[in-house]
C-alpha atoms as a PDB file:
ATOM      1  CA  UNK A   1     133.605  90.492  49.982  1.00  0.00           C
ATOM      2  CA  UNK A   2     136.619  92.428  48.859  1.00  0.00           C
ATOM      3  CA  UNK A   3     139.897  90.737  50.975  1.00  0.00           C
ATOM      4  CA  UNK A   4     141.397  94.691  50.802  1.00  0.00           C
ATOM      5  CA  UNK A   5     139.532  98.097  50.802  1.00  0.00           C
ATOM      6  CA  UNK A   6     141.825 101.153  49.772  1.00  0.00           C
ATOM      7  CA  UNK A   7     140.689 104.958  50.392  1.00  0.00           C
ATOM      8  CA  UNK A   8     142.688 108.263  50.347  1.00  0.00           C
ATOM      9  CA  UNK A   9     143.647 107.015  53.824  1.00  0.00           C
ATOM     10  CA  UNK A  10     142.812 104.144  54.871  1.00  0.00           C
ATOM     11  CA  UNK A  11     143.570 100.704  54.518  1.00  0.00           C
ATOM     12  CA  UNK A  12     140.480  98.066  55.423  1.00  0.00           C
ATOM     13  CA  UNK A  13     141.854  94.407  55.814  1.00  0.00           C
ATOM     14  CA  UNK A  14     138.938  91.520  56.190  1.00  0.00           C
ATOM     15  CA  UNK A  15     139.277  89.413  59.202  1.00  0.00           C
ATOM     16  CA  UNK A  16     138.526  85.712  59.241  1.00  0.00           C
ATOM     17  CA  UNK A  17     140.564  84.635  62.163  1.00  0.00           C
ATOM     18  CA  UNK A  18     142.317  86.569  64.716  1.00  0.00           C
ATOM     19  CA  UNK A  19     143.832  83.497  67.081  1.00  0.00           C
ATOM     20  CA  UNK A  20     145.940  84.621  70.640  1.00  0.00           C
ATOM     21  CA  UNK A  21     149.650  85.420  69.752  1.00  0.00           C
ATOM     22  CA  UNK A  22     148.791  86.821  65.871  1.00  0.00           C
ATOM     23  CA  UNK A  23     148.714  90.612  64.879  1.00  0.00           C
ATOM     24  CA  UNK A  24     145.119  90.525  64.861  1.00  0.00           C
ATOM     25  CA  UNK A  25     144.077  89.378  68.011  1.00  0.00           C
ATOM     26  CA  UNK A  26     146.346  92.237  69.438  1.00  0.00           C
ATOM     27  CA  UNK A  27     144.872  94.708  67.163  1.00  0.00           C
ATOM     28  CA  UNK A  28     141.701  94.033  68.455  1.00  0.00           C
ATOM     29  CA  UNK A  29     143.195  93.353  71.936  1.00  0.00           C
ATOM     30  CA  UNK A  30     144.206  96.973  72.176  1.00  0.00           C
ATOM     31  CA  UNK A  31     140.727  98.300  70.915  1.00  0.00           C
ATOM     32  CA  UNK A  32     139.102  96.041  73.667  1.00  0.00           C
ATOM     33  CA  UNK A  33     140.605  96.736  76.497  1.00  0.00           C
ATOM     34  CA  UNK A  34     140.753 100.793  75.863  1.00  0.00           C
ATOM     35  CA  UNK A  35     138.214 101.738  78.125  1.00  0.00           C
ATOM     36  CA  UNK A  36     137.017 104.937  76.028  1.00  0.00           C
ATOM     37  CA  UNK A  37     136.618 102.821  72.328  1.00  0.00           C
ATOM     38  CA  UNK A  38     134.541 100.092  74.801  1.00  0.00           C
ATOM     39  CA  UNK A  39     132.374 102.992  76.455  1.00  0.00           C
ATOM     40  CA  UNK A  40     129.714 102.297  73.989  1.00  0.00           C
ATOM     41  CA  UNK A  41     130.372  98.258  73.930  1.00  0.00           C
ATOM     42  CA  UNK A  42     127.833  96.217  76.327  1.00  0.00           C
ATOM     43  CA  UNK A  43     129.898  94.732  78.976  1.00  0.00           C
ATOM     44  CA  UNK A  44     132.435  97.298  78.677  1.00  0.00           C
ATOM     45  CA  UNK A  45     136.112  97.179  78.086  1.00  0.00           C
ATOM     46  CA  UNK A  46     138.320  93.467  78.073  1.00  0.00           C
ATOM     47  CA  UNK A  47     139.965  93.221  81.593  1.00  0.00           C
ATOM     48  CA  UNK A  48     141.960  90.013  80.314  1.00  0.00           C
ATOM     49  CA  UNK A  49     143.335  88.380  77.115  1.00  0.00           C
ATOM     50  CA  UNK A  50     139.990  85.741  77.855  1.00  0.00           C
ATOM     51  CA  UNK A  51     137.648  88.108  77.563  1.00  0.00           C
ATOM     52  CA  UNK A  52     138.957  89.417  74.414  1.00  0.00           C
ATOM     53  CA  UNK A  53     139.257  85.908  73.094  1.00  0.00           C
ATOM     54  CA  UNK A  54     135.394  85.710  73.683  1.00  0.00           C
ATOM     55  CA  UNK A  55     134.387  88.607  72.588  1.00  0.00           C
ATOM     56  CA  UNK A  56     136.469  88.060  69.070  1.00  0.00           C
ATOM     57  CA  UNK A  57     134.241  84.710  68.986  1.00  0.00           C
ATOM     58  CA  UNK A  58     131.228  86.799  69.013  1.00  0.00           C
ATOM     59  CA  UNK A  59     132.044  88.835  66.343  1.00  0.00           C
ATOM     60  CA  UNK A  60     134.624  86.687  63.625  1.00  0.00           C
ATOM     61  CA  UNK A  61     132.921  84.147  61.311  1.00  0.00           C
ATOM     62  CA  UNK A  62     132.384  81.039  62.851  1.00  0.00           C
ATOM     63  CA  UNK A  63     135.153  78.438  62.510  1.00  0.00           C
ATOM     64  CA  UNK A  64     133.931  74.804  61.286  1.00  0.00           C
ATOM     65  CA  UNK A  65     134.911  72.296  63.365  1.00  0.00           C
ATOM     66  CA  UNK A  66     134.090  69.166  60.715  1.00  0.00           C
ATOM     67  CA  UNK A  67     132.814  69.469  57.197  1.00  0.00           C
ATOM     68  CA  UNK A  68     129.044  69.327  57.455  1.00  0.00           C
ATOM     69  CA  UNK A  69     129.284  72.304  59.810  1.00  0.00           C
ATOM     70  CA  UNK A  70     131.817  74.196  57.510  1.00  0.00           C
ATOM     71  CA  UNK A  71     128.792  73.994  54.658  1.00  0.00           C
ATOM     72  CA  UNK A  72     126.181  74.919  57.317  1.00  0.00           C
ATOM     73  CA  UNK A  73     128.525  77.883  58.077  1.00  0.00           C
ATOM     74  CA  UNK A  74     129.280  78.944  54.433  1.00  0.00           C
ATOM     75  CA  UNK A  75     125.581  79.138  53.856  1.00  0.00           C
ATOM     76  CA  UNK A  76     124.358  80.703  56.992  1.00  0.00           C
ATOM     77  CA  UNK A  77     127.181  82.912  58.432  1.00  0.00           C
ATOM     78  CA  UNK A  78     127.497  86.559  56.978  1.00  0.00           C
ATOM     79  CA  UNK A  79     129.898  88.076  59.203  1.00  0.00           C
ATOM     80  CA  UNK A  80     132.109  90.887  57.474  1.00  0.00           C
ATOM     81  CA  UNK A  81     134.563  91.824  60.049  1.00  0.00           C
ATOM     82  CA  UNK A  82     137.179  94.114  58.885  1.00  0.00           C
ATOM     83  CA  UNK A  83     140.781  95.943  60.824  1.00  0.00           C
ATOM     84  CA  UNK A  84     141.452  99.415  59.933  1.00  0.00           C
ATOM     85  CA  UNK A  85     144.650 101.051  58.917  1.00  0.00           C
ATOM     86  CA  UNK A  86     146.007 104.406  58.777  1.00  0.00           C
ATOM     87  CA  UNK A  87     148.483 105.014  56.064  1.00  0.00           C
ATOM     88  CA  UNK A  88     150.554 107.629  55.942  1.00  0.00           C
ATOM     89  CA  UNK A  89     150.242 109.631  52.469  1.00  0.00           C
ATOM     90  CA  UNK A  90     153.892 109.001  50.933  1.00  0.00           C
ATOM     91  CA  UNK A  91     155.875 111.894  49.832  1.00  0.00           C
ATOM     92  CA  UNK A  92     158.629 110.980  47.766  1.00  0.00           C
ATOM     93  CA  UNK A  93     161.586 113.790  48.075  1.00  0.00           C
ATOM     94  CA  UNK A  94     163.339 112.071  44.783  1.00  0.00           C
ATOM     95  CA  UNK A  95     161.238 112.527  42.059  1.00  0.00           C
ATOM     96  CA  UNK A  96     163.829 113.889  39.697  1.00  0.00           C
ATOM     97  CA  UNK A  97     166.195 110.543  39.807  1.00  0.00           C
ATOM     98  CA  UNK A  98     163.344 108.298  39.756  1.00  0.00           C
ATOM     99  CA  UNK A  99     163.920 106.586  43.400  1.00  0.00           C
ATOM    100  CA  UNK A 100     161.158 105.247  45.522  1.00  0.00           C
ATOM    101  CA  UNK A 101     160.056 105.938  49.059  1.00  0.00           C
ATOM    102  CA  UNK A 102     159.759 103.058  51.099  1.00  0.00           C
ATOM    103  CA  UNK A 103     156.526 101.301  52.366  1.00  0.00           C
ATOM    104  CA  UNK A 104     155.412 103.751  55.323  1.00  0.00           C
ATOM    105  CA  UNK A 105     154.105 101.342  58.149  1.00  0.00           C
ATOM    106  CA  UNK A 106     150.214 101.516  59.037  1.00  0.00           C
ATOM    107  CA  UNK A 107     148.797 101.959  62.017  1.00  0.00           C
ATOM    108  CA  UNK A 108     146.031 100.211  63.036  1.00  0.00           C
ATOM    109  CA  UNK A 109     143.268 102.320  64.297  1.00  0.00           C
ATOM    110  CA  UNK A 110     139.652 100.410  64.329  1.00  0.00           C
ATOM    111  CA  UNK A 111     137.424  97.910  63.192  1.00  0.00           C
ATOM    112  CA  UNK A 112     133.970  97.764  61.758  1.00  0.00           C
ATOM    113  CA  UNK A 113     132.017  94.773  61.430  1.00  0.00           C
ATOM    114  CA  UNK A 114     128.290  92.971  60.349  1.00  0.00           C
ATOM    115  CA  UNK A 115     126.401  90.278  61.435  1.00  0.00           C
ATOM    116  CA  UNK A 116     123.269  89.058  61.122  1.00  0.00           C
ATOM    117  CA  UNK A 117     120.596  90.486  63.296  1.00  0.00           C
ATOM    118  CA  UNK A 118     119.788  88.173  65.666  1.00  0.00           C
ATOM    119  CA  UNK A 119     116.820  89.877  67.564  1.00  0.00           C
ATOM    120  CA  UNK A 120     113.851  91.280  66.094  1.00  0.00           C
ATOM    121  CA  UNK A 121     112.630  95.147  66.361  1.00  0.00           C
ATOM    122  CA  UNK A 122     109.283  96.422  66.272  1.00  0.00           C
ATOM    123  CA  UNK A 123     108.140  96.279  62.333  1.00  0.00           C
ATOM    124  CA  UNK A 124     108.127  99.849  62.458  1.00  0.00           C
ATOM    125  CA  UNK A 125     111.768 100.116  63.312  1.00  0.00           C
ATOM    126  CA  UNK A 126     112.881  97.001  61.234  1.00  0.00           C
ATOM    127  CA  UNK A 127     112.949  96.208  56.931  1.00  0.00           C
ATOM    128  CA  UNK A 128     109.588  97.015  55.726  1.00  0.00           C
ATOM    129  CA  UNK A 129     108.826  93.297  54.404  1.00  0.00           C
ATOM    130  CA  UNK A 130     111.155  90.296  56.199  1.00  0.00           C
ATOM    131  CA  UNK A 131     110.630  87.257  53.352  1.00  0.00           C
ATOM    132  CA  UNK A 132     112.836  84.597  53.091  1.00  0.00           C
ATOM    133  CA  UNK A 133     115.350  86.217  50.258  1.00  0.00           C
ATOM    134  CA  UNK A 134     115.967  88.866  52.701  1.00  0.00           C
ATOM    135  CA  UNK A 135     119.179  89.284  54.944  1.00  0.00           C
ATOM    136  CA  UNK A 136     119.042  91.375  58.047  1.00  0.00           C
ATOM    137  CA  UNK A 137     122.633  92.811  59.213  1.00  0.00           C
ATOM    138  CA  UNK A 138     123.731  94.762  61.808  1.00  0.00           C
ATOM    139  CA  UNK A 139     126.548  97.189  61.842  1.00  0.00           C
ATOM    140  CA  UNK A 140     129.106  97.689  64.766  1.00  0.00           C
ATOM    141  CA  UNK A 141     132.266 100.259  64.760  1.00  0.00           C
ATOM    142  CA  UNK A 142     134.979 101.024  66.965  1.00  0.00           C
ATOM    143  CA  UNK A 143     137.845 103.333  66.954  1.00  0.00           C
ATOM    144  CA  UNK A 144     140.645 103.852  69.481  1.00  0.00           C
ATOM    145  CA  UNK A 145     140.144 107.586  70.566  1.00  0.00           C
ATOM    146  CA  UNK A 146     143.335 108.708  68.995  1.00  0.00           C
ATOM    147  CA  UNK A 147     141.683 109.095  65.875  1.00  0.00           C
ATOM    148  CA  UNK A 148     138.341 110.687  66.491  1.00  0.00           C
ATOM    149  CA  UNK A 149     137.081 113.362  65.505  1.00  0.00           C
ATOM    150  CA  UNK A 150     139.255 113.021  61.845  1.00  0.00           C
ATOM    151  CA  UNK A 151     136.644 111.845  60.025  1.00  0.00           C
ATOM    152  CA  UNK A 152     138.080 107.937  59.650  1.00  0.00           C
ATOM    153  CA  UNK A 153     134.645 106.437  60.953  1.00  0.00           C
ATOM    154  CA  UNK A 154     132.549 108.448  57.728  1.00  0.00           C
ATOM    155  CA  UNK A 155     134.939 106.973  55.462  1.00  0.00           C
ATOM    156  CA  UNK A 156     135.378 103.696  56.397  1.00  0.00           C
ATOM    157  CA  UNK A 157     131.970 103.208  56.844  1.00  0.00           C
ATOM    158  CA  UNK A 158     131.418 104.480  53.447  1.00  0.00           C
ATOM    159  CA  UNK A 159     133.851 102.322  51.794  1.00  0.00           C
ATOM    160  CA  UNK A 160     131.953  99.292  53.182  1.00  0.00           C
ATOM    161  CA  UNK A 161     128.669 100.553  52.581  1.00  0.00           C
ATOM    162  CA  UNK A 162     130.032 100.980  48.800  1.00  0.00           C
ATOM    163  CA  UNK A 163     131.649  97.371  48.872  1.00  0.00           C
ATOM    164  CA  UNK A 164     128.541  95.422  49.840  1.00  0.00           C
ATOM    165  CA  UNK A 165     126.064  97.766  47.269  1.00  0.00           C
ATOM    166  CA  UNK A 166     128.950  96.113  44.665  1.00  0.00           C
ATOM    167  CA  UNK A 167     129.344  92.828  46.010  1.00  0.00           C
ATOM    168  CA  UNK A 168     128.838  90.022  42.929  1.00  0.00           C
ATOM    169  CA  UNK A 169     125.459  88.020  43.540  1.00  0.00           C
ATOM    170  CA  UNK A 170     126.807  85.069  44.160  1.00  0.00           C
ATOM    171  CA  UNK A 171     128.049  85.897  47.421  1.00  0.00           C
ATOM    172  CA  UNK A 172     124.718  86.437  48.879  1.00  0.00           C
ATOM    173  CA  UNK A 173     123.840  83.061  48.024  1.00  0.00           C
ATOM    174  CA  UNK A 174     119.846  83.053  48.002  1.00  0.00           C
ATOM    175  CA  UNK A 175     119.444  85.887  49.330  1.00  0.00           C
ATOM    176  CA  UNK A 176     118.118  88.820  46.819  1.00  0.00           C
ATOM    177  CA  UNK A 177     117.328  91.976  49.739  1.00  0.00           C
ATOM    178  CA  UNK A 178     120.261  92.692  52.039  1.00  0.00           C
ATOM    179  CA  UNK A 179     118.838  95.088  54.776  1.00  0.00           C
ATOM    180  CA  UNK A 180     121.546  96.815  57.264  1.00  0.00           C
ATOM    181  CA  UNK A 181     120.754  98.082  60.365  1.00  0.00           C
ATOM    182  CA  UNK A 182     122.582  99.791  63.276  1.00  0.00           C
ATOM    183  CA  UNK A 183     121.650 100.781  66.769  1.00  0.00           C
ATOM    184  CA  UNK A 184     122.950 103.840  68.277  1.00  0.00           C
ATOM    185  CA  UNK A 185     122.599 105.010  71.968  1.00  0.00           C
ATOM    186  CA  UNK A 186     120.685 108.557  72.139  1.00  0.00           C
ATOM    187  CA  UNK A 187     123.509 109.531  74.189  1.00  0.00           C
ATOM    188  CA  UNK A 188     126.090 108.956  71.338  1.00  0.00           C
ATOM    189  CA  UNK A 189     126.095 111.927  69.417  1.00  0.00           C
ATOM    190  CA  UNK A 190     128.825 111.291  67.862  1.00  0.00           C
ATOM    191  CA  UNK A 191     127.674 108.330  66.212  1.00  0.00           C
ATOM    192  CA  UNK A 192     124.468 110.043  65.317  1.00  0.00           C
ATOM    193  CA  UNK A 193     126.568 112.522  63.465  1.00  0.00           C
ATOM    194  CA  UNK A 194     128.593 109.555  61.881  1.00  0.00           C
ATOM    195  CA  UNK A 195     125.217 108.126  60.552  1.00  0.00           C
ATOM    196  CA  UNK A 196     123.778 111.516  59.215  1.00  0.00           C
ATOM    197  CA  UNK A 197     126.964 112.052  57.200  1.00  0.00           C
ATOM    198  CA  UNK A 198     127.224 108.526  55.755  1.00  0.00           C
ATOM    199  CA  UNK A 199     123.278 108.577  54.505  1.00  0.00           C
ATOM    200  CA  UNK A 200     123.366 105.240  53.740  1.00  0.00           C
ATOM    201  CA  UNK A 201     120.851 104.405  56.849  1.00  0.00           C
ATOM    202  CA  UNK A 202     117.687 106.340  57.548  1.00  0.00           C
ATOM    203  CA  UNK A 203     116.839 106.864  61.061  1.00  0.00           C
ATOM    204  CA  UNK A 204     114.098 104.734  61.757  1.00  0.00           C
ATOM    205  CA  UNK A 205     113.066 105.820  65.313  1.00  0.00           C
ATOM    206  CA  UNK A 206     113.862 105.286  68.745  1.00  0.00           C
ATOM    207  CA  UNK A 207     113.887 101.757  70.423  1.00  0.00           C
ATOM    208  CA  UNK A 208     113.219 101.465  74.490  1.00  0.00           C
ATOM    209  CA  UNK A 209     114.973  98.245  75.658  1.00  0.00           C
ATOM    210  CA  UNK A 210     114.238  97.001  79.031  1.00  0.00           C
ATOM    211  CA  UNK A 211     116.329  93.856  80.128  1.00  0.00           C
ATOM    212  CA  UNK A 212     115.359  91.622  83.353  1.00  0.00           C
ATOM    213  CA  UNK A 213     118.903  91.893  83.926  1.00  0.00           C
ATOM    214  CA  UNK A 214     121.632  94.882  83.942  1.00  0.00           C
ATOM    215  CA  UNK A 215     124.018  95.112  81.440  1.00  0.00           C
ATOM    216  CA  UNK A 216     127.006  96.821  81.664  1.00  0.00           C
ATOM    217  CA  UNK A 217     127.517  99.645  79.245  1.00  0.00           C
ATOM    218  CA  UNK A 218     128.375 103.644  79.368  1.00  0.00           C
ATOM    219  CA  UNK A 219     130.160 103.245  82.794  1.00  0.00           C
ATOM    220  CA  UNK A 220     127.220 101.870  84.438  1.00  0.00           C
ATOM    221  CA  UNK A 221     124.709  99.238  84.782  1.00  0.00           C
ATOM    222  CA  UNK A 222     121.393  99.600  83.025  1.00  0.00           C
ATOM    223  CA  UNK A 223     118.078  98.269  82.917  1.00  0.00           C
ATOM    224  CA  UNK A 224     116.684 100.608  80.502  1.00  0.00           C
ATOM    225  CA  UNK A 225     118.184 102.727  77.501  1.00  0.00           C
ATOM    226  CA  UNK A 226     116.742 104.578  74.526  1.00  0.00           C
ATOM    227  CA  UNK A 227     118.381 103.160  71.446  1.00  0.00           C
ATOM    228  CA  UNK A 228     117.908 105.370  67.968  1.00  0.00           C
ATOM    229  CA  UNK A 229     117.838 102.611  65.074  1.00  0.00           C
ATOM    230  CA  UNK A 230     119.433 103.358  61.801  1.00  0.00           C
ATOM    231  CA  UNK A 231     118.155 101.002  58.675  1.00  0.00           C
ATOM    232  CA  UNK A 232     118.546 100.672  54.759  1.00  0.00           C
ATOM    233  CA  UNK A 233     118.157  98.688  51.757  1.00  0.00           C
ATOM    234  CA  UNK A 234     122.115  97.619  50.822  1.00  0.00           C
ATOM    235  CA  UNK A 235     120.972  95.292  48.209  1.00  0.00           C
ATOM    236  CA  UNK A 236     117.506  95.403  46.405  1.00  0.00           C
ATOM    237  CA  UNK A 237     114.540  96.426  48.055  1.00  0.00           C
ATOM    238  CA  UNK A 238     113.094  99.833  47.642  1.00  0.00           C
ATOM    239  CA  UNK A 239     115.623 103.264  46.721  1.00  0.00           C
END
Protein backbone atom coordinates (compact mmCIF):
# COMPACT_ATOMS: atom_id res chain seq x y z
CA UNK A 1 0.00 0.00 0.00
CA UNK A 2 0.84 3.59 -0.74
CA UNK A 3 3.31 4.85 2.48
CA UNK A 4 1.46 8.59 1.77
CA UNK A 5 -2.11 9.43 0.50
CA UNK A 6 -2.55 13.21 -0.60
CA UNK A 7 -6.17 14.83 -1.20
CA UNK A 8 -7.30 18.52 -1.51
CA UNK A 9 -7.03 18.28 2.29
CA UNK A 10 -5.84 15.71 3.74
CA UNK A 11 -2.80 14.03 4.41
CA UNK A 12 -3.11 9.94 5.08
CA UNK A 13 0.21 8.54 6.66
CA UNK A 14 0.37 4.44 6.94
CA UNK A 15 1.05 3.18 10.35
CA UNK A 16 3.22 0.18 11.06
CA UNK A 17 4.22 0.88 14.58
CA UNK A 18 3.03 3.37 16.97
CA UNK A 19 5.33 2.39 20.29
CA UNK A 20 4.58 4.58 23.90
CA UNK A 21 6.58 7.92 23.83
CA UNK A 22 6.39 8.36 19.64
CA UNK A 23 3.97 10.84 17.80
CA UNK A 24 1.86 8.08 16.89
CA UNK A 25 0.96 6.41 19.85
CA UNK A 26 -0.20 9.95 21.09
CA UNK A 27 -2.08 10.56 18.00
CA UNK A 28 -3.97 7.68 18.56
CA UNK A 29 -3.77 8.21 22.37
CA UNK A 30 -5.83 11.35 22.00
CA UNK A 31 -8.46 9.66 19.62
CA UNK A 32 -8.78 6.84 22.32
CA UNK A 33 -9.34 8.31 25.19
CA UNK A 34 -11.93 11.12 23.68
CA UNK A 35 -14.93 9.75 24.94
CA UNK A 36 -17.22 11.04 21.91
CA UNK A 37 -14.68 9.49 18.84
CA UNK A 38 -14.84 6.03 21.27
CA UNK A 39 -18.81 6.25 21.58
CA UNK A 40 -19.08 3.89 18.75
CA UNK A 41 -15.77 1.73 19.81
CA UNK A 42 -16.68 -1.62 21.89
CA UNK A 43 -15.28 -1.15 25.25
CA UNK A 44 -15.46 2.46 25.02
CA UNK A 45 -12.94 5.17 25.43
CA UNK A 46 -8.94 4.38 26.85
CA UNK A 47 -8.97 5.31 30.63
CA UNK A 48 -5.02 4.75 30.70
CA UNK A 49 -1.92 4.84 28.43
CA UNK A 50 -2.32 0.55 28.89
CA UNK A 51 -5.34 0.37 27.46
CA UNK A 52 -4.39 2.34 24.53
CA UNK A 53 -1.25 0.30 24.20
CA UNK A 54 -3.66 -2.75 23.81
CA UNK A 55 -5.97 -1.56 21.84
CA UNK A 56 -3.10 -0.21 19.21
CA UNK A 57 -2.03 -4.09 19.34
CA UNK A 58 -5.36 -4.98 18.11
CA UNK A 59 -5.40 -2.92 15.34
CA UNK A 60 -1.36 -2.29 13.95
CA UNK A 61 0.22 -5.15 11.94
CA UNK A 62 1.58 -7.66 13.98
CA UNK A 63 5.24 -7.28 14.97
CA UNK A 64 7.52 -10.54 14.37
CA UNK A 65 9.19 -11.54 17.15
CA UNK A 66 11.84 -14.11 15.19
CA UNK A 67 12.06 -14.73 11.50
CA UNK A 68 9.78 -17.67 10.81
CA UNK A 69 6.99 -15.62 12.38
CA UNK A 70 7.97 -12.38 10.43
CA UNK A 71 7.26 -14.67 7.03
CA UNK A 72 4.09 -16.13 8.64
CA UNK A 73 3.13 -12.45 9.25
CA UNK A 74 4.09 -11.03 5.78
CA UNK A 75 1.90 -13.66 4.25
CA UNK A 76 -1.04 -13.68 6.51
CA UNK A 77 -1.40 -10.16 8.06
CA UNK A 78 -3.31 -7.46 5.92
CA UNK A 79 -3.70 -4.75 8.27
CA UNK A 80 -3.77 -1.16 6.55
CA UNK A 81 -3.84 1.20 9.37
CA UNK A 82 -3.48 4.72 8.41
CA UNK A 83 -3.27 8.55 10.72
CA UNK A 84 -5.03 11.38 9.25
CA UNK A 85 -3.91 14.90 8.73
CA UNK A 86 -5.43 18.13 8.15
CA UNK A 87 -3.42 20.50 6.10
CA UNK A 88 -3.99 23.78 5.90
CA UNK A 89 -4.42 25.01 2.09
CA UNK A 90 -1.22 27.40 1.73
CA UNK A 91 -1.70 30.84 0.53
CA UNK A 92 1.34 32.39 -0.49
CA UNK A 93 1.03 36.45 -0.10
CA UNK A 94 4.45 36.76 -2.34
CA UNK A 95 3.79 35.59 -5.54
CA UNK A 96 5.21 38.53 -7.41
CA UNK A 97 9.00 38.10 -5.92
CA UNK A 98 8.89 34.48 -6.17
CA UNK A 99 9.21 33.64 -2.20
CA UNK A 100 7.75 30.60 -0.60
CA UNK A 101 5.37 30.09 2.27
CA UNK A 102 6.54 27.88 4.78
CA UNK A 103 5.40 24.25 5.56
CA UNK A 104 1.95 24.91 7.47
CA UNK A 105 1.90 22.22 10.35
CA UNK A 106 -0.90 19.38 10.15
CA UNK A 107 -3.10 18.49 12.48
CA UNK A 108 -3.89 15.22 13.14
CA UNK A 109 -7.51 14.48 13.12
CA UNK A 110 -8.35 10.50 12.68
CA UNK A 111 -7.53 7.23 11.63
CA UNK A 112 -9.03 4.59 9.43
CA UNK A 113 -7.97 1.17 9.33
CA UNK A 114 -8.58 -2.77 7.78
CA UNK A 115 -8.18 -6.01 8.95
CA UNK A 116 -9.10 -9.16 8.14
CA UNK A 117 -12.50 -10.31 9.17
CA UNK A 118 -12.15 -12.54 11.72
CA UNK A 119 -15.83 -13.72 12.35
CA UNK A 120 -18.13 -14.97 9.88
CA UNK A 121 -21.73 -13.35 8.91
CA UNK A 122 -24.65 -15.02 7.67
CA UNK A 123 -23.89 -15.82 3.72
CA UNK A 124 -26.49 -13.48 3.00
CA UNK A 125 -24.76 -10.60 4.67
CA UNK A 126 -21.14 -11.73 3.73
CA UNK A 127 -19.05 -12.03 -0.10
CA UNK A 128 -21.25 -13.98 -2.28
CA UNK A 129 -18.60 -16.95 -2.84
CA UNK A 130 -15.66 -17.25 0.14
CA UNK A 131 -12.83 -19.53 -1.95
CA UNK A 132 -9.49 -19.61 -1.01
CA UNK A 133 -8.15 -16.54 -3.40
CA UNK A 134 -10.50 -14.43 -1.58
CA UNK A 135 -9.62 -11.83 1.25
CA UNK A 136 -12.27 -10.68 3.64
CA UNK A 137 -11.51 -7.08 5.31
CA UNK A 138 -13.13 -5.08 7.57
CA UNK A 139 -13.17 -1.37 7.75
CA UNK A 140 -12.98 0.77 11.03
CA UNK A 141 -12.89 4.84 11.23
CA UNK A 142 -12.54 7.29 13.81
CA UNK A 143 -12.45 10.97 13.99
CA UNK A 144 -11.99 13.31 16.95
CA UNK A 145 -15.33 15.35 16.97
CA UNK A 146 -13.65 18.55 16.05
CA UNK A 147 -13.86 17.69 12.61
CA UNK A 148 -17.24 16.20 11.96
CA UNK A 149 -19.58 17.06 10.08
CA UNK A 150 -16.76 18.61 7.29
CA UNK A 151 -16.88 15.95 5.19
CA UNK A 152 -13.08 14.47 6.12
CA UNK A 153 -14.55 10.85 6.82
CA UNK A 154 -16.15 10.72 2.78
CA UNK A 155 -12.86 11.64 1.61
CA UNK A 156 -10.57 9.77 3.37
CA UNK A 157 -12.45 6.87 3.04
CA UNK A 158 -12.52 7.43 -0.59
CA UNK A 159 -8.93 7.90 -1.01
CA UNK A 160 -8.40 4.43 0.51
CA UNK A 161 -11.09 2.81 -1.18
CA UNK A 162 -9.26 4.27 -4.48
CA UNK A 163 -5.72 3.11 -3.15
CA UNK A 164 -6.56 -0.55 -2.58
CA UNK A 165 -8.85 -0.77 -6.18
CA UNK A 166 -5.02 0.42 -7.49
CA UNK A 167 -2.89 -1.50 -5.36
CA UNK A 168 -0.13 -3.61 -7.72
CA UNK A 169 -0.97 -7.49 -7.54
CA UNK A 170 1.75 -8.45 -5.92
CA UNK A 171 0.79 -7.10 -2.74
CA UNK A 172 -2.13 -9.30 -2.35
CA UNK A 173 0.05 -12.15 -2.59
CA UNK A 174 -2.37 -15.16 -3.63
CA UNK A 175 -5.10 -13.65 -3.15
CA UNK A 176 -7.14 -12.61 -6.53
CA UNK A 177 -10.88 -11.24 -4.73
CA UNK A 178 -10.40 -8.66 -2.00
CA UNK A 179 -13.92 -8.26 -0.35
CA UNK A 180 -14.37 -5.19 2.27
CA UNK A 181 -16.82 -5.07 4.67
CA UNK A 182 -17.93 -2.69 7.47
CA UNK A 183 -20.41 -2.88 10.28
CA UNK A 184 -22.33 0.06 11.31
CA UNK A 185 -24.65 0.41 14.40
CA UNK A 186 -28.41 1.31 13.24
CA UNK A 187 -28.09 3.99 15.66
CA UNK A 188 -25.13 5.66 13.78
CA UNK A 189 -26.59 7.70 11.28
CA UNK A 190 -23.94 9.39 10.67
CA UNK A 191 -21.95 6.64 9.52
CA UNK A 192 -24.82 5.40 7.46
CA UNK A 193 -24.68 8.68 5.68
CA UNK A 194 -20.78 8.32 5.41
CA UNK A 195 -21.35 4.89 3.63
CA UNK A 196 -24.19 6.10 1.22
CA UNK A 197 -21.94 8.92 0.02
CA UNK A 198 -18.76 6.85 -0.45
CA UNK A 199 -20.77 3.97 -2.64
CA UNK A 200 -18.07 1.87 -2.55
CA UNK A 201 -20.07 -0.69 -0.08
CA UNK A 202 -23.62 -1.82 -0.69
CA UNK A 203 -25.72 -2.26 2.27
CA UNK A 204 -26.11 -5.75 2.72
CA UNK A 205 -28.74 -5.95 5.54
CA UNK A 206 -29.05 -5.84 9.08
CA UNK A 207 -27.09 -8.21 11.49
CA UNK A 208 -28.69 -9.07 15.20
CA UNK A 209 -25.73 -9.92 17.50
CA UNK A 210 -26.45 -11.42 20.77
CA UNK A 211 -23.30 -11.97 23.07
CA UNK A 212 -23.41 -14.30 26.37
CA UNK A 213 -21.64 -11.48 27.75
CA UNK A 214 -22.12 -7.46 27.76
CA UNK A 215 -19.97 -5.42 25.97
CA UNK A 216 -19.46 -2.06 26.54
CA UNK A 217 -20.33 0.29 23.74
CA UNK A 218 -22.71 3.56 23.14
CA UNK A 219 -22.52 4.50 26.90
CA UNK A 220 -23.89 1.32 28.02
CA UNK A 221 -23.66 -2.31 28.32
CA UNK A 222 -25.33 -4.50 25.73
CA UNK A 223 -26.35 -7.86 25.10
CA UNK A 224 -28.04 -7.27 21.93
CA UNK A 225 -27.61 -4.63 19.00
CA UNK A 226 -28.79 -4.37 15.41
CA UNK A 227 -25.71 -3.95 13.27
CA UNK A 228 -26.38 -2.71 9.37
CA UNK A 229 -23.46 -4.47 7.28
CA UNK A 230 -21.89 -2.65 4.45
CA UNK A 231 -19.91 -5.03 1.74
CA UNK A 232 -18.09 -4.80 -1.75
CA UNK A 233 -15.87 -6.28 -4.20
CA UNK A 234 -12.37 -3.97 -3.82
CA UNK A 235 -10.51 -6.26 -6.02
CA UNK A 236 -12.07 -8.72 -8.62
CA UNK A 237 -15.18 -10.34 -8.07
CA UNK A 238 -18.35 -9.16 -9.63
CA UNK A 239 -18.95 -4.97 -10.65
Amino acid sequence: METTIKTHRLELTLLTSAPQGSPEFAWLHSLRSDAKASFWTIGGPSKTLAETEKSVRGVLPQQPSNANEGAKANEQDYRIVYAVHQVPIKTDSNQTDGTKTEELERTFIGLVNLKPANFPLPSHLDAPTSPSNTLSLELAYCFLPAFWGKGYATETLTAVFDALQTAPKVFWGKYEKVWVRALVNQLNGASQKVMQKVGKLTEMGVWVWEGEEAVWVAGEWRVRDEVLIYGGWIVGGKE
